[in-house]
C-alpha atoms as a PDB file:
ATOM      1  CA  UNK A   1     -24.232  24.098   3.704  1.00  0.00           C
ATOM      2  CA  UNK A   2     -21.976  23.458   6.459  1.00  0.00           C
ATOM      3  CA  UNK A   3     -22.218  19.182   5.350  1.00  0.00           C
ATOM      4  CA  UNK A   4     -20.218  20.930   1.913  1.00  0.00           C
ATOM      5  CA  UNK A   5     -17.527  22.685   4.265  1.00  0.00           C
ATOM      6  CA  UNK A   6     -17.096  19.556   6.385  1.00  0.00           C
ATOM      7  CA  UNK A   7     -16.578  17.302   3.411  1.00  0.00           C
ATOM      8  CA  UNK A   8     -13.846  19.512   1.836  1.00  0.00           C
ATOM      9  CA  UNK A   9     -12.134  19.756   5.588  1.00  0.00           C
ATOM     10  CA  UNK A  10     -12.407  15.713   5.451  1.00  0.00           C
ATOM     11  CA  UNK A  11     -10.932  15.098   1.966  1.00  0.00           C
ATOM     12  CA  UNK A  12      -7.968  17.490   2.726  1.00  0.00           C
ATOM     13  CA  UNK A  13      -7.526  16.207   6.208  1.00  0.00           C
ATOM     14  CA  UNK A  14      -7.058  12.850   4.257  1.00  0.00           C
ATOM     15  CA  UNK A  15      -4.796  14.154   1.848  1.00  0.00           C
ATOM     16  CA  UNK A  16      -2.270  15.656   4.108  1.00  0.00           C
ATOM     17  CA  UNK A  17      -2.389  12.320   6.390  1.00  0.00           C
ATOM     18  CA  UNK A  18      -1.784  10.163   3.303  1.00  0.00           C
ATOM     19  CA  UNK A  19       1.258  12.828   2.109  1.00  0.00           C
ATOM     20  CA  UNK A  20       2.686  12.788   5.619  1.00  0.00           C
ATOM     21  CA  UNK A  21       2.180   8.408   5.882  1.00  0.00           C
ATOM     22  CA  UNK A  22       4.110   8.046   2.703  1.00  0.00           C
ATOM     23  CA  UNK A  23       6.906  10.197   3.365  1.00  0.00           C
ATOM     24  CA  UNK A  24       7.302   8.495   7.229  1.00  0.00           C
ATOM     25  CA  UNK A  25       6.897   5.313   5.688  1.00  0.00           C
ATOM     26  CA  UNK A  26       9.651   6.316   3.202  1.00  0.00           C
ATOM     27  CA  UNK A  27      12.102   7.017   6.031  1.00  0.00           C
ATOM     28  CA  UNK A  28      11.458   3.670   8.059  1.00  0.00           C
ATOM     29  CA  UNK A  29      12.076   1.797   5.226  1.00  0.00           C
ATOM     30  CA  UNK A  30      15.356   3.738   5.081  1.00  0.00           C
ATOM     31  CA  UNK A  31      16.106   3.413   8.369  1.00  0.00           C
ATOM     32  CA  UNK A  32      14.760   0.027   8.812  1.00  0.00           C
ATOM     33  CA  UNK A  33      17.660  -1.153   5.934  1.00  0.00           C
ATOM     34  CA  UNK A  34      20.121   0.576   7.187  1.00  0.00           C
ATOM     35  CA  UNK A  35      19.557  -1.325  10.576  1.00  0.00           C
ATOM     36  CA  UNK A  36      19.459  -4.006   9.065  1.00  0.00           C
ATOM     37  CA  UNK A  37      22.306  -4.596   6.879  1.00  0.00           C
ATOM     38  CA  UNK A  38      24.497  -3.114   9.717  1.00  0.00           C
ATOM     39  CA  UNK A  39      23.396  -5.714  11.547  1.00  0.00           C
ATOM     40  CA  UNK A  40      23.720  -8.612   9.126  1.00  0.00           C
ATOM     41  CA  UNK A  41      27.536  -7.175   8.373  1.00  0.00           C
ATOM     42  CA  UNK A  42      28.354  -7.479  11.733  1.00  0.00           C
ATOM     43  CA  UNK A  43      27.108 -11.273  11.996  1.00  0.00           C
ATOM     44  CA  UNK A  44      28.723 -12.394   9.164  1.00  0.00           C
ATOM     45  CA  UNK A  45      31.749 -11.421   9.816  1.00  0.00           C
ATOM     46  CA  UNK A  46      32.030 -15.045  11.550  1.00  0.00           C
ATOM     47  CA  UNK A  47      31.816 -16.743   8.404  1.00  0.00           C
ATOM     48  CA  UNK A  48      35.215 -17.396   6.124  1.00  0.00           C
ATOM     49  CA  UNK A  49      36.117 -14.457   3.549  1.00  0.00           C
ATOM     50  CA  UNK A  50      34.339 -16.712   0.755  1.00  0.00           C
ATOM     51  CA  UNK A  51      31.531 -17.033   2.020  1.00  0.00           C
ATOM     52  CA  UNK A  52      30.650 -13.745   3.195  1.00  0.00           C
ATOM     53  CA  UNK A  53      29.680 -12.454  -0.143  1.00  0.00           C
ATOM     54  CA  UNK A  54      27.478 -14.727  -1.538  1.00  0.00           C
ATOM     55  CA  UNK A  55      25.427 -14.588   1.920  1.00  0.00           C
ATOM     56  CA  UNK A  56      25.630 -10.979   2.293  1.00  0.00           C
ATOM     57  CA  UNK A  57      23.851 -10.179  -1.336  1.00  0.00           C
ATOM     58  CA  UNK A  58      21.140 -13.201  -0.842  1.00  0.00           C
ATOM     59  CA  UNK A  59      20.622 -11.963   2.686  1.00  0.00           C
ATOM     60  CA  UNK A  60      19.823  -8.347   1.447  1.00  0.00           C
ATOM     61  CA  UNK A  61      18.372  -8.826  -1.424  1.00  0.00           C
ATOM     62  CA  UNK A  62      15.425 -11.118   1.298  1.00  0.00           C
ATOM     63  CA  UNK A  63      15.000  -7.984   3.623  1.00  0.00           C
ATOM     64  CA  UNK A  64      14.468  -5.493   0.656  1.00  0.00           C
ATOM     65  CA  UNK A  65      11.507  -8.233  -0.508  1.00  0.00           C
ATOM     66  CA  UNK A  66      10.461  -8.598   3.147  1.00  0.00           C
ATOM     67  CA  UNK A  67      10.005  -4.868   3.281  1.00  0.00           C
ATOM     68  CA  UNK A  68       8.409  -3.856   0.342  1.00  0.00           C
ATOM     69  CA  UNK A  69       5.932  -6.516   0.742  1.00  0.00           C
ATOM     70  CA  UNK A  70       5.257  -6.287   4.416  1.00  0.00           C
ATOM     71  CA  UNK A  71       2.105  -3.964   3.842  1.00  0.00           C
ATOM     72  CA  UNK A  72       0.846  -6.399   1.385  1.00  0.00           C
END
């Protein structure tokens, strides 16, 4: 009887961990871009006015793949 009660405590315990993985892996992904493209902004800034678009969008566009496919 007690097996039943420790199962349900299990699956709910799993639940809650996967609710509370998604939503922190939500936010670093957030954050993580943020970083990111402050970062990038602030090295391309060396490169001549033309330039600096074209770069900025391919560069961005990478580190969104690179993050959605980093767990897989």
């Amino acid at each position: 009887m007690f097996a039943f009660f420790d199962g349900v405590v299990q699956f709910l315990s799993t639940v809650i961990d996967f609710i509370i993985n998604f939503f922190s892996g939500l936010l670093h992904f957030f954050v993580m871009l943020t970083s990111s493209l402050t970062f990038l902004a602030a090295v391309v800034a060396y490169l001549p006015v033309f330039l600096q678009v074209f770069v900025l969008a391919v560069i961005g566009m990478s580190i969104v793949y690179q993050i959605i496919n980093h767990g897989g």
